[in-house]
N, C-alpha and C. Protein backbone atom coordinates (compact mmCIF):
# COMPACT_ATOMS: atom_id res chain seq x y z
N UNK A 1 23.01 0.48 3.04
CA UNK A 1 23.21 1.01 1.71
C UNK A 1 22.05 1.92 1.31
N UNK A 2 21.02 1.79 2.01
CA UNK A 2 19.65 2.20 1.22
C UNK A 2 19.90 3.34 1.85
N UNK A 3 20.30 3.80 3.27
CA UNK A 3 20.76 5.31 3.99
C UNK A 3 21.40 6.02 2.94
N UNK A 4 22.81 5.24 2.44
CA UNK A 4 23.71 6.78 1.58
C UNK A 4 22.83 6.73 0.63
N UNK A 5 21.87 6.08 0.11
CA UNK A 5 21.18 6.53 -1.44
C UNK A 5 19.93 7.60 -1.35
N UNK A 6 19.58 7.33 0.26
CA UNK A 6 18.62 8.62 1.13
C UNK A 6 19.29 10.41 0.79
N UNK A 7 20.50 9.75 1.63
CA UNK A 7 21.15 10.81 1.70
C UNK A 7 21.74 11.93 0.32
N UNK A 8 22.44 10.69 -0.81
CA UNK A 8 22.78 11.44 -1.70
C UNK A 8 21.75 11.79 -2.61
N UNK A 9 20.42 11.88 -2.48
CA UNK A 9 18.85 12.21 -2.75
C UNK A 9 18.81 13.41 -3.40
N UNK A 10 19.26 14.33 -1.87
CA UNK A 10 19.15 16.33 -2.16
C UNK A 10 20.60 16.11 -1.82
N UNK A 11 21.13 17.77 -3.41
CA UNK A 11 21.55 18.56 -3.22
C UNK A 11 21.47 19.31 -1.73
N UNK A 12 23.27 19.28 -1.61
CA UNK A 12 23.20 20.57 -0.69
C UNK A 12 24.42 21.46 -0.87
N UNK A 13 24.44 22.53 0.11
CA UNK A 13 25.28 23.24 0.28
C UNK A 13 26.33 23.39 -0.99
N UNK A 14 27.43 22.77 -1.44
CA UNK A 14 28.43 22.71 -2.64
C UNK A 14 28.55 22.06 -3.40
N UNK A 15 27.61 21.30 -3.20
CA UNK A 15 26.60 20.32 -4.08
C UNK A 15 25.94 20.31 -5.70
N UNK A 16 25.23 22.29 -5.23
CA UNK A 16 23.75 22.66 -5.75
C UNK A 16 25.17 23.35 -7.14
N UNK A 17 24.53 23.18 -8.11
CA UNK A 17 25.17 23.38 -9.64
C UNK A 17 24.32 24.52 -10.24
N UNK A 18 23.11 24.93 -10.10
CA UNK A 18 22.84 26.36 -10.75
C UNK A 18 23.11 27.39 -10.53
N UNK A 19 23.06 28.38 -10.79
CA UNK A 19 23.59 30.18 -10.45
C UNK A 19 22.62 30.42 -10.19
N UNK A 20 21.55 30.13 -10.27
CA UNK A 20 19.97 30.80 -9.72
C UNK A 20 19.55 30.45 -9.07
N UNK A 21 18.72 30.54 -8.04
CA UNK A 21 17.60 29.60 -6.90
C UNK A 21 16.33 30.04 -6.71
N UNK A 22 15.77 29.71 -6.38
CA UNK A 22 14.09 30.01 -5.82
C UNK A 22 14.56 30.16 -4.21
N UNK A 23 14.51 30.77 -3.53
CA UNK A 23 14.45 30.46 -1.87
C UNK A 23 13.62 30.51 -1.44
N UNK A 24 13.63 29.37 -0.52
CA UNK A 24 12.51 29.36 0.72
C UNK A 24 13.19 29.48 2.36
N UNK A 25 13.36 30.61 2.84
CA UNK A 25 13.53 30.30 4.01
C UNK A 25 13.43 29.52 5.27
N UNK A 26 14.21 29.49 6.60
CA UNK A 26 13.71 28.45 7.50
C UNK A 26 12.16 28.69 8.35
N UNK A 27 11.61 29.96 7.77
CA UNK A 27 10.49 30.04 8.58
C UNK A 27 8.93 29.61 7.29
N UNK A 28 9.81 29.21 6.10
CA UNK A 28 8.64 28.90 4.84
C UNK A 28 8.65 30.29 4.20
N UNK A 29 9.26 30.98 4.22
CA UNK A 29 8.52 31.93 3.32
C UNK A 29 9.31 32.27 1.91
N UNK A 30 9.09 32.39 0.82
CA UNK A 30 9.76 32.83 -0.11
C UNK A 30 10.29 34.35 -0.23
N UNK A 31 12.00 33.69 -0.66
CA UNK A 31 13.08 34.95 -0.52
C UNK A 31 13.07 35.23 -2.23
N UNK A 32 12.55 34.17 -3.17
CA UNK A 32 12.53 35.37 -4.52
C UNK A 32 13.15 34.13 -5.21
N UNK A 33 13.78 35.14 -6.44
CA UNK A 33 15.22 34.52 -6.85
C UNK A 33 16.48 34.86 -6.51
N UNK A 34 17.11 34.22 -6.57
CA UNK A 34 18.86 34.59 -5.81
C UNK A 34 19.75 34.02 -6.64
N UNK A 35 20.84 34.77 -6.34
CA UNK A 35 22.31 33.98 -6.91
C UNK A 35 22.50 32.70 -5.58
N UNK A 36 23.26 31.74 -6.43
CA UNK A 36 23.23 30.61 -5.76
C UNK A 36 24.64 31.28 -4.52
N UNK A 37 25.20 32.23 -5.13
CA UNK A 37 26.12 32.41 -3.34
C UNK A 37 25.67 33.53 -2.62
N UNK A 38 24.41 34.17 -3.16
CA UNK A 38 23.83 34.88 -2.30
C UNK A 38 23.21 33.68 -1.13
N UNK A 39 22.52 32.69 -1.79
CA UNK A 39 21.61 32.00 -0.86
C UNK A 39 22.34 31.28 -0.19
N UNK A 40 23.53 31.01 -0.35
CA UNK A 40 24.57 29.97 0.63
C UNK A 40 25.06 30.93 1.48
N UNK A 41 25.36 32.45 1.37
CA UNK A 41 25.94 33.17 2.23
C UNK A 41 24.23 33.07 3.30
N UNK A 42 22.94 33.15 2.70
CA UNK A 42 22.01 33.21 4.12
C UNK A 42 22.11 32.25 4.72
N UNK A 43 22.43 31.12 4.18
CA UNK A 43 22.31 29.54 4.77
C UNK A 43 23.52 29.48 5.99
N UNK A 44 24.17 30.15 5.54
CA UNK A 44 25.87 29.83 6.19
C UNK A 44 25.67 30.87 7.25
N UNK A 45 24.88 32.27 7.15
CA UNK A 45 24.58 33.11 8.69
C UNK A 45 23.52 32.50 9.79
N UNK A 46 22.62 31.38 8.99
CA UNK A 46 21.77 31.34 9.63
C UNK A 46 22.20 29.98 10.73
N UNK A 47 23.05 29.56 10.24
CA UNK A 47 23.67 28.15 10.56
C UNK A 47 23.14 27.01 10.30
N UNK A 48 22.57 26.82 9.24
CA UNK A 48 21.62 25.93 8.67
C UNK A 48 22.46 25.30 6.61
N UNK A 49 21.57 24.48 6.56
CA UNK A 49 22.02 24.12 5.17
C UNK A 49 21.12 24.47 3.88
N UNK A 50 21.92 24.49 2.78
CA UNK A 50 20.68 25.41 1.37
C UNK A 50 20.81 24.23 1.21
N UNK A 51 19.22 23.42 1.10
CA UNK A 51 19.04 22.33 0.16
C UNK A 51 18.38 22.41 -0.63
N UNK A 52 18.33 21.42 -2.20
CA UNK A 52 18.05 21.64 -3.32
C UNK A 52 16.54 20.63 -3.35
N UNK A 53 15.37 21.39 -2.73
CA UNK A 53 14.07 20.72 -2.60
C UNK A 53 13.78 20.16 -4.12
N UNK A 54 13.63 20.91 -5.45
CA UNK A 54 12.92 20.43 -6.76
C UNK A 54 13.90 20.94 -7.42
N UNK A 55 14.83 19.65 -7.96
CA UNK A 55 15.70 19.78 -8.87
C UNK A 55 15.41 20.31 -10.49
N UNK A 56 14.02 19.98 -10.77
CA UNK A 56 13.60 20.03 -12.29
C UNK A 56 13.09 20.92 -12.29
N UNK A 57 12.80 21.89 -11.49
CA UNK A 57 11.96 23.03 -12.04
C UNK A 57 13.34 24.32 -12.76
N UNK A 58 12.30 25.48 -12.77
CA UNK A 58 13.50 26.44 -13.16
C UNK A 58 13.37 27.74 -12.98
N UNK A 59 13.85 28.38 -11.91
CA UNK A 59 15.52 27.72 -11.44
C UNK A 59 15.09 26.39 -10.51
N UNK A 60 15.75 26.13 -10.03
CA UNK A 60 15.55 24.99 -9.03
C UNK A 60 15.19 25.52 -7.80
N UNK A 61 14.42 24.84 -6.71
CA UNK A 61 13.44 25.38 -5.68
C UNK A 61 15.04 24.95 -4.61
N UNK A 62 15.40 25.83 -3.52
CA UNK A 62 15.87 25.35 -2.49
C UNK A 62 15.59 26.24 -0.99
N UNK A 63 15.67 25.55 -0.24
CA UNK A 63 14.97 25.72 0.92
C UNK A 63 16.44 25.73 2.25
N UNK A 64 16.26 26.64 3.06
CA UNK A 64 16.91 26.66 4.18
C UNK A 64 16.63 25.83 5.01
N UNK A 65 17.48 24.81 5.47
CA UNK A 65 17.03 23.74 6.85
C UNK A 65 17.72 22.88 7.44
N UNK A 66 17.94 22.34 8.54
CA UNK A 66 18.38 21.46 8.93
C UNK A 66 18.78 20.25 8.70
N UNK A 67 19.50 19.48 7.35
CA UNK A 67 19.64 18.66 6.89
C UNK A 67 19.61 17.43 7.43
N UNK A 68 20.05 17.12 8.71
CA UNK A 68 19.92 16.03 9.63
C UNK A 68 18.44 16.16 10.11
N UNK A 69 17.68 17.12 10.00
CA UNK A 69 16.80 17.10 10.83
C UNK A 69 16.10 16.73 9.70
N UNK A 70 15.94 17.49 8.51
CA UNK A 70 14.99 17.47 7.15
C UNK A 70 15.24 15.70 7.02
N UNK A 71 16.18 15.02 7.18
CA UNK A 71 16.44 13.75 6.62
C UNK A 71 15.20 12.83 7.58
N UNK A 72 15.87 13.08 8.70
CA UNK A 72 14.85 12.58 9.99
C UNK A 72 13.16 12.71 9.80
N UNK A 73 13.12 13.67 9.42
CA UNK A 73 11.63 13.64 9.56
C UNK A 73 11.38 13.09 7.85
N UNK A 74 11.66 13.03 6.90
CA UNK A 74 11.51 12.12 5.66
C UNK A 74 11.19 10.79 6.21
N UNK A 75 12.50 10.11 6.88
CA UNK A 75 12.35 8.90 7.37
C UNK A 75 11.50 8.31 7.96
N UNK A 76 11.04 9.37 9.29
CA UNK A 76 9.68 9.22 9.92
C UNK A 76 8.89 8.98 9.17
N UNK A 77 7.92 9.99 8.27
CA UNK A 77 7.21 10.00 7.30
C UNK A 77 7.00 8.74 6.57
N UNK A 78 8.04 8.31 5.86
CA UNK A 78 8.38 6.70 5.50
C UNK A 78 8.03 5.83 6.16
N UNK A 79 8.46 5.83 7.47
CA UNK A 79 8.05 4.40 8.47
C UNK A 79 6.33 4.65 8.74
N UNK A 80 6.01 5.86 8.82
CA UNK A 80 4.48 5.74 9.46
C UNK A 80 3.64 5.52 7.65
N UNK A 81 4.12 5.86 6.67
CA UNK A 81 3.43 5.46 5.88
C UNK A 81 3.18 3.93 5.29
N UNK A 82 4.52 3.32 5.62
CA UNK A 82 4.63 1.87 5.68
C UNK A 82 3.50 0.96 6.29
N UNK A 83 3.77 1.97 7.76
CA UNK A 83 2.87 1.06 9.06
C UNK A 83 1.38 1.16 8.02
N UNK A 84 0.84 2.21 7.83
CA UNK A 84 -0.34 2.67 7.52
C UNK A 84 -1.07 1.70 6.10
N UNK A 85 0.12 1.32 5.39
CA UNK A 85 0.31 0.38 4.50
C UNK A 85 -0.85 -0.69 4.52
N UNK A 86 -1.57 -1.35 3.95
CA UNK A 86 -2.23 -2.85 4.13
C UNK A 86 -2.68 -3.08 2.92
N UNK A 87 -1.37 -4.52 2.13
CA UNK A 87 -1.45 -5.54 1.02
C UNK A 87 -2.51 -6.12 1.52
N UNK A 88 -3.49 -6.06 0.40
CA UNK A 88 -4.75 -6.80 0.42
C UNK A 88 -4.30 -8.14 0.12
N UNK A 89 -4.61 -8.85 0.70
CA UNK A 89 -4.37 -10.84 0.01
C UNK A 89 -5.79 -11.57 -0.29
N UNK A 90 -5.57 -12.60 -0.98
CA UNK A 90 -6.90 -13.45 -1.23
C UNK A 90 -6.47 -14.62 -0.60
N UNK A 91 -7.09 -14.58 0.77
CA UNK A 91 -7.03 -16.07 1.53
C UNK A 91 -8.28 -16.94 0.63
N UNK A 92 -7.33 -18.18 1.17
CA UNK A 92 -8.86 -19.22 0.58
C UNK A 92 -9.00 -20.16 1.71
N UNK A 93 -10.21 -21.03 1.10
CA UNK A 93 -10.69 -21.62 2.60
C UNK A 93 -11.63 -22.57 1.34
N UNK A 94 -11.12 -24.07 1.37
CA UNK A 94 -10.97 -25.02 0.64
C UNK A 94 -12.29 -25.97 1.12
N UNK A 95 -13.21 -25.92 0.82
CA UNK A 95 -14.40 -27.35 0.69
C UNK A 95 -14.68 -28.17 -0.16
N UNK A 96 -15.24 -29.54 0.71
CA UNK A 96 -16.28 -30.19 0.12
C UNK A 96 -16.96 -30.35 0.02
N UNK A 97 -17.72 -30.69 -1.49
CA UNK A 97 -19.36 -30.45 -1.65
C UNK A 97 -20.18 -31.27 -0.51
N UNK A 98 -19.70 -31.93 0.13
CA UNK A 98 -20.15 -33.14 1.50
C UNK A 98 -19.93 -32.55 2.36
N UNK A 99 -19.08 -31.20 2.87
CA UNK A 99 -18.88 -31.00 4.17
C UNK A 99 -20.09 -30.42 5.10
N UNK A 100 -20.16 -31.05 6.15
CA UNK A 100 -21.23 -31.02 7.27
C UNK A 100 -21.41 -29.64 7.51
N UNK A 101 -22.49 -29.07 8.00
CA UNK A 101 -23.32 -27.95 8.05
C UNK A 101 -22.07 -27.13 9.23
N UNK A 102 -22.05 -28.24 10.69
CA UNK A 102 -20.97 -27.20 10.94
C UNK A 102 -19.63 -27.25 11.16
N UNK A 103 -18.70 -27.92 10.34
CA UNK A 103 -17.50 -27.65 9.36
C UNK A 103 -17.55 -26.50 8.80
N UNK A 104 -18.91 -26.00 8.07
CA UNK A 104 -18.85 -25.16 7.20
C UNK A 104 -18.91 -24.05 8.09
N UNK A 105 -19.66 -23.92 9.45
CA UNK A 105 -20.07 -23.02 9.83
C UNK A 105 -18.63 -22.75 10.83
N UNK A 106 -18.01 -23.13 10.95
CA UNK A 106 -16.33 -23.57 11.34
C UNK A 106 -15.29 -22.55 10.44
N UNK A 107 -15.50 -23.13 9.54
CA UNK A 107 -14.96 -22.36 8.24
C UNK A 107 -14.85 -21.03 8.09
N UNK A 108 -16.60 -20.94 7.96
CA UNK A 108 -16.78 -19.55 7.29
C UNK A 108 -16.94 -18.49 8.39
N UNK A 109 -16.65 -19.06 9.68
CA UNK A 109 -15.93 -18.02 10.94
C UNK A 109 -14.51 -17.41 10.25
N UNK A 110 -13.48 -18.48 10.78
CA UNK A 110 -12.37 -18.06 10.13
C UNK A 110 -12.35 -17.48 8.69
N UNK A 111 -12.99 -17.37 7.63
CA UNK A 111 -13.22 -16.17 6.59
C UNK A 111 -14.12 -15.69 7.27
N UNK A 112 -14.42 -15.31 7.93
CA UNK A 112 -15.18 -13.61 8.19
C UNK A 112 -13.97 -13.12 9.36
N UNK A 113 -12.97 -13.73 9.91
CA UNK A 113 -11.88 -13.01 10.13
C UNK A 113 -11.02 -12.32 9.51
N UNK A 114 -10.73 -13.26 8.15
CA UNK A 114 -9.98 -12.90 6.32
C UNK A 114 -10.87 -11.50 6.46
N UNK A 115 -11.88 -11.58 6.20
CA UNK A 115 -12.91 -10.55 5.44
C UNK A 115 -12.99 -8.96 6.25
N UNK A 116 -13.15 -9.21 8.00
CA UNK A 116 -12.83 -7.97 8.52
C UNK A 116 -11.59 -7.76 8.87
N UNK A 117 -10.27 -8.24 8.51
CA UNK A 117 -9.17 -8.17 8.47
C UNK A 117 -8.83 -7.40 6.88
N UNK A 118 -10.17 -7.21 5.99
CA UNK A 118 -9.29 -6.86 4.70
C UNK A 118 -9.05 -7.13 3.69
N UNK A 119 -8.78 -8.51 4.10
CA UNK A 119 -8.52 -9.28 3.04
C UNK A 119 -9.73 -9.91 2.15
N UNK A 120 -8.99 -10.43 0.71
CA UNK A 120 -10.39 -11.37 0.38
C UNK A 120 -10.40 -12.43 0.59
N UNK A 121 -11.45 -12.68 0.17
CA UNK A 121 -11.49 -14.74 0.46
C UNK A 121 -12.02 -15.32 -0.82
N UNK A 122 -11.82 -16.36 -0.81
CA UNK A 122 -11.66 -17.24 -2.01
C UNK A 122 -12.04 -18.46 -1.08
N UNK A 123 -13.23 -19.06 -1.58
CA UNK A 123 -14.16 -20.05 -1.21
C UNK A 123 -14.13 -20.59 -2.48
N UNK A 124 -12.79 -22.40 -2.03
CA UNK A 124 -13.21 -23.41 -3.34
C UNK A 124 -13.98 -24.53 -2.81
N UNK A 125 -14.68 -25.06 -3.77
CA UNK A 125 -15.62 -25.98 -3.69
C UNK A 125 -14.35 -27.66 -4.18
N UNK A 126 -13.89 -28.31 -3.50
CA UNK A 126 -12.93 -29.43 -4.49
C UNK A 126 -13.81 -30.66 -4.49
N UNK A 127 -13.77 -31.19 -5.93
CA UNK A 127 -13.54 -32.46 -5.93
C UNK A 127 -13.20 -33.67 -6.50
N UNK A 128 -13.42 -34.85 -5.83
CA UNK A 128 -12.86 -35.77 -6.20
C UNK A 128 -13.23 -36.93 -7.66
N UNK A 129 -12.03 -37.30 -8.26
CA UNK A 129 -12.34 -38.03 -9.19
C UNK A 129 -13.88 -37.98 -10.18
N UNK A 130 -14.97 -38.78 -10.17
CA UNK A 130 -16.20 -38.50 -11.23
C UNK A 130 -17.41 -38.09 -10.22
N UNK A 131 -16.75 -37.06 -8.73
CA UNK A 131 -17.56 -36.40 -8.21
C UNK A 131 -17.73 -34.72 -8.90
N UNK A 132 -17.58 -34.50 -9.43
CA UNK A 132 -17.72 -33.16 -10.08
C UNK A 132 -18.81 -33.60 -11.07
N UNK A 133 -18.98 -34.27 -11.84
CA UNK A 133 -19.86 -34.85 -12.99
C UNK A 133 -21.44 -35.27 -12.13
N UNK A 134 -20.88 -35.80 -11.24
CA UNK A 134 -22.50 -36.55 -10.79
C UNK A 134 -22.88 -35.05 -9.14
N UNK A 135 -21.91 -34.15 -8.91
CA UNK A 135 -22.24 -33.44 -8.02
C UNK A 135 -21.99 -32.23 -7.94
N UNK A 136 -22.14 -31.62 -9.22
CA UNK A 136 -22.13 -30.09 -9.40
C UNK A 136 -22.74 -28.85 -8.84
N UNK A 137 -24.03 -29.43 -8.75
CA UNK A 137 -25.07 -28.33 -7.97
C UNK A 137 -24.42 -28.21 -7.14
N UNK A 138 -24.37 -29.58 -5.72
CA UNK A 138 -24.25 -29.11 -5.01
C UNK A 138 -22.97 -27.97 -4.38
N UNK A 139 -22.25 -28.02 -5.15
CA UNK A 139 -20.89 -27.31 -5.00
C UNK A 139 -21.79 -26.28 -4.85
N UNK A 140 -21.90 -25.54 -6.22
CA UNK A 140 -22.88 -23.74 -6.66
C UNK A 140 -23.79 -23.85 -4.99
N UNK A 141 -24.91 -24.97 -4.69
CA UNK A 141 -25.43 -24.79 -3.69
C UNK A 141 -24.91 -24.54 -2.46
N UNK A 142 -23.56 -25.15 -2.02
CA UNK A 142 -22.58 -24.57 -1.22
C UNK A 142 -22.11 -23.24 -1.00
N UNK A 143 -21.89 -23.09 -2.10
CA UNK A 143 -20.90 -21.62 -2.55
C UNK A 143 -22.23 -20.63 -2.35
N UNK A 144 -23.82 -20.71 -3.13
CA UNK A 144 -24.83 -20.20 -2.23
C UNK A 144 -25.17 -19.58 -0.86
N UNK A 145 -24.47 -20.94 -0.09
CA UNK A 145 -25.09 -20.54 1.03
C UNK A 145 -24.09 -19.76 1.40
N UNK A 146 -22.35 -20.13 1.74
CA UNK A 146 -21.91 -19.13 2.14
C UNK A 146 -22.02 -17.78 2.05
N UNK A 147 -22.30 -17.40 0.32
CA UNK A 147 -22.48 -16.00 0.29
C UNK A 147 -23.91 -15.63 1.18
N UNK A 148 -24.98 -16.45 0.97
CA UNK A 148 -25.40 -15.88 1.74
C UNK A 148 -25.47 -15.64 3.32
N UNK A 149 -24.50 -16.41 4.03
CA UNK A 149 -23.69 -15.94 5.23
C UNK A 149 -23.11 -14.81 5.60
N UNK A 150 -22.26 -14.86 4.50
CA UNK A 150 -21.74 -13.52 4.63
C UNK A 150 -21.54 -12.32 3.88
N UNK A 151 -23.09 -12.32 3.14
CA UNK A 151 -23.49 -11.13 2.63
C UNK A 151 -23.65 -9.28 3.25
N UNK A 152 -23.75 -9.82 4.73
CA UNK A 152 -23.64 -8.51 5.53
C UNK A 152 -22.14 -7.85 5.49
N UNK A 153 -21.09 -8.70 5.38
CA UNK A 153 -19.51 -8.03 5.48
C UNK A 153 -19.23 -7.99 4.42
N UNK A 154 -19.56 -8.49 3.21
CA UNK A 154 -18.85 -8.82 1.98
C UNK A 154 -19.65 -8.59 1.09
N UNK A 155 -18.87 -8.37 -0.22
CA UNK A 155 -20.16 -8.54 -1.19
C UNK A 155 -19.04 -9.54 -2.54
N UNK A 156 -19.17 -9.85 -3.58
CA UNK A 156 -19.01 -11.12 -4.79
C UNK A 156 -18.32 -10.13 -5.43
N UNK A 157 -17.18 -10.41 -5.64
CA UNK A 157 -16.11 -9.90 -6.23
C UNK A 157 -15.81 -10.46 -7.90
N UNK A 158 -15.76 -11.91 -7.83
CA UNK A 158 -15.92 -12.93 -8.79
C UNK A 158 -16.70 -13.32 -8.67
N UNK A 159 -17.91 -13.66 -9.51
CA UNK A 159 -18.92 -15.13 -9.63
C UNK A 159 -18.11 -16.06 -9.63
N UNK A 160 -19.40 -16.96 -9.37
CA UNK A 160 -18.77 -18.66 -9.44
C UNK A 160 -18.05 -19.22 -10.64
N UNK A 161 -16.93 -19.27 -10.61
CA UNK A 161 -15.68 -19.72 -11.13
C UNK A 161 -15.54 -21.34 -11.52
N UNK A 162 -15.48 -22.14 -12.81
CA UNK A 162 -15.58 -23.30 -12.81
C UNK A 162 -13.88 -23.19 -13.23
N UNK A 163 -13.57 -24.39 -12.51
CA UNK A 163 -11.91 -24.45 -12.73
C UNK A 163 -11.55 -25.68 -12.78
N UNK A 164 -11.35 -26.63 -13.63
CA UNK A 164 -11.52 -28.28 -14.03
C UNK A 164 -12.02 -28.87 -12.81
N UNK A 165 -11.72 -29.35 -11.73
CA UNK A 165 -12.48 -29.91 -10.50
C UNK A 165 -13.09 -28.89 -10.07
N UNK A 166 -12.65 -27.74 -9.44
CA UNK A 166 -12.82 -26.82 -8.44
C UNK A 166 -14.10 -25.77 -9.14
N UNK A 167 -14.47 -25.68 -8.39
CA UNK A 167 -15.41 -24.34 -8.18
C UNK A 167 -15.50 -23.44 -7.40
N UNK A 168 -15.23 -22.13 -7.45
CA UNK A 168 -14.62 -21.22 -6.87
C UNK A 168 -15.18 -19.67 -7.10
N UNK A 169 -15.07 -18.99 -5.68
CA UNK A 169 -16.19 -17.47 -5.88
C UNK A 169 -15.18 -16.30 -4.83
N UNK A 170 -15.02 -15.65 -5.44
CA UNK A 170 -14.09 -14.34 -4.45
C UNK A 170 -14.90 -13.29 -3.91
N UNK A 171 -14.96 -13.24 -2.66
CA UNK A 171 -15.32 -12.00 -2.34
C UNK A 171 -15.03 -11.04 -1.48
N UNK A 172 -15.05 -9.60 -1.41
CA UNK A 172 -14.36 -8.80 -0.67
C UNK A 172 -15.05 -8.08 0.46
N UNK A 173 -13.97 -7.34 1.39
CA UNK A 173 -14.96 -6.83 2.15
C UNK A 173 -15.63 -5.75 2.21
N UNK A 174 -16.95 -5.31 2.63
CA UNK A 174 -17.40 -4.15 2.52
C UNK A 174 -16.52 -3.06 2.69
């Protein structure tokens, strides 16, 4: 379905509704203004199609070309801009203020993959029941050190974030 809505996009050939045109020939160059069956009689010697490039201007811009071919290379265009595409995400990567030196150092491998992949990371600190009350620092002291781990790829997007248990810091990549 998304093809015929490609297709019925441009005006063409008996299509195009003004008496005037802008032309652009098949080699690019501008033919002026024209009557709209002057420019279909060049389209129709040249064996090619008058398509209606910029509907809103005035007169309207249309161009001599290969309509299957003009479609084709749109499409192309589309797919390689897609590929070229990259949704940033905020991975996270979940601790505890107790976790062992290398857990952490475990961890904050896999975010510095997040990080030269692009993405951000989101480093939470969790915890449990009336451990947040009696062990706060050490969370911030956690969240410390990582940044300073991986201060060479990244830099603090968010400061440290208090979020009822959690404590939490975003950062992106250079």
């Amino acid at each position: 379905m998304a093809k015929k809505n490609k297709r019925n996009k441009y005006r063409i050939n008996d299509k195009i509704f003004s008496k005037e045109v802008r032309l652009i020939d098949s080699s690019n160059e501008q033919r002026g203004l024209l009557s709209l069956d002057k420019a279909q009689e060049i389209a129709n010697n040249s064996g090619l199609d008058l398509v209606e490039i910029s509907p809103n201007s005035n007169p309207p811009v249309c161009k001599i070309l290969d309509y299957g071919k003009f479609l084709y290379e749109i499409e192309k265009q589309e797919k390689l801009n897609k590929k070229k595409q990259h949704v940033v995400q905020v991975k996270e990567i979940r601790i505890r203020p107790n976790t062992g030196d290398h857990d952490l150092i475990t961890k904050l491998k896999r975010g510095q993959k997040f990080l030269e992949n692009g993405d951000k990371l989101k480093i939470t600190v969790m915890y449990r029941g009336r451990e947040f009350f009696s062990r706060k620092e050490d969370g911030i002291e956690t969240l410390n050190k990582v940044v300073e781990v991986l201060k060479d790829i990244s830099f603090i997007d968010k400061p440290v974030d208090l979020q009822g248990r959690r404590v939490s810091i975003v950062l992106s990549p250079k």
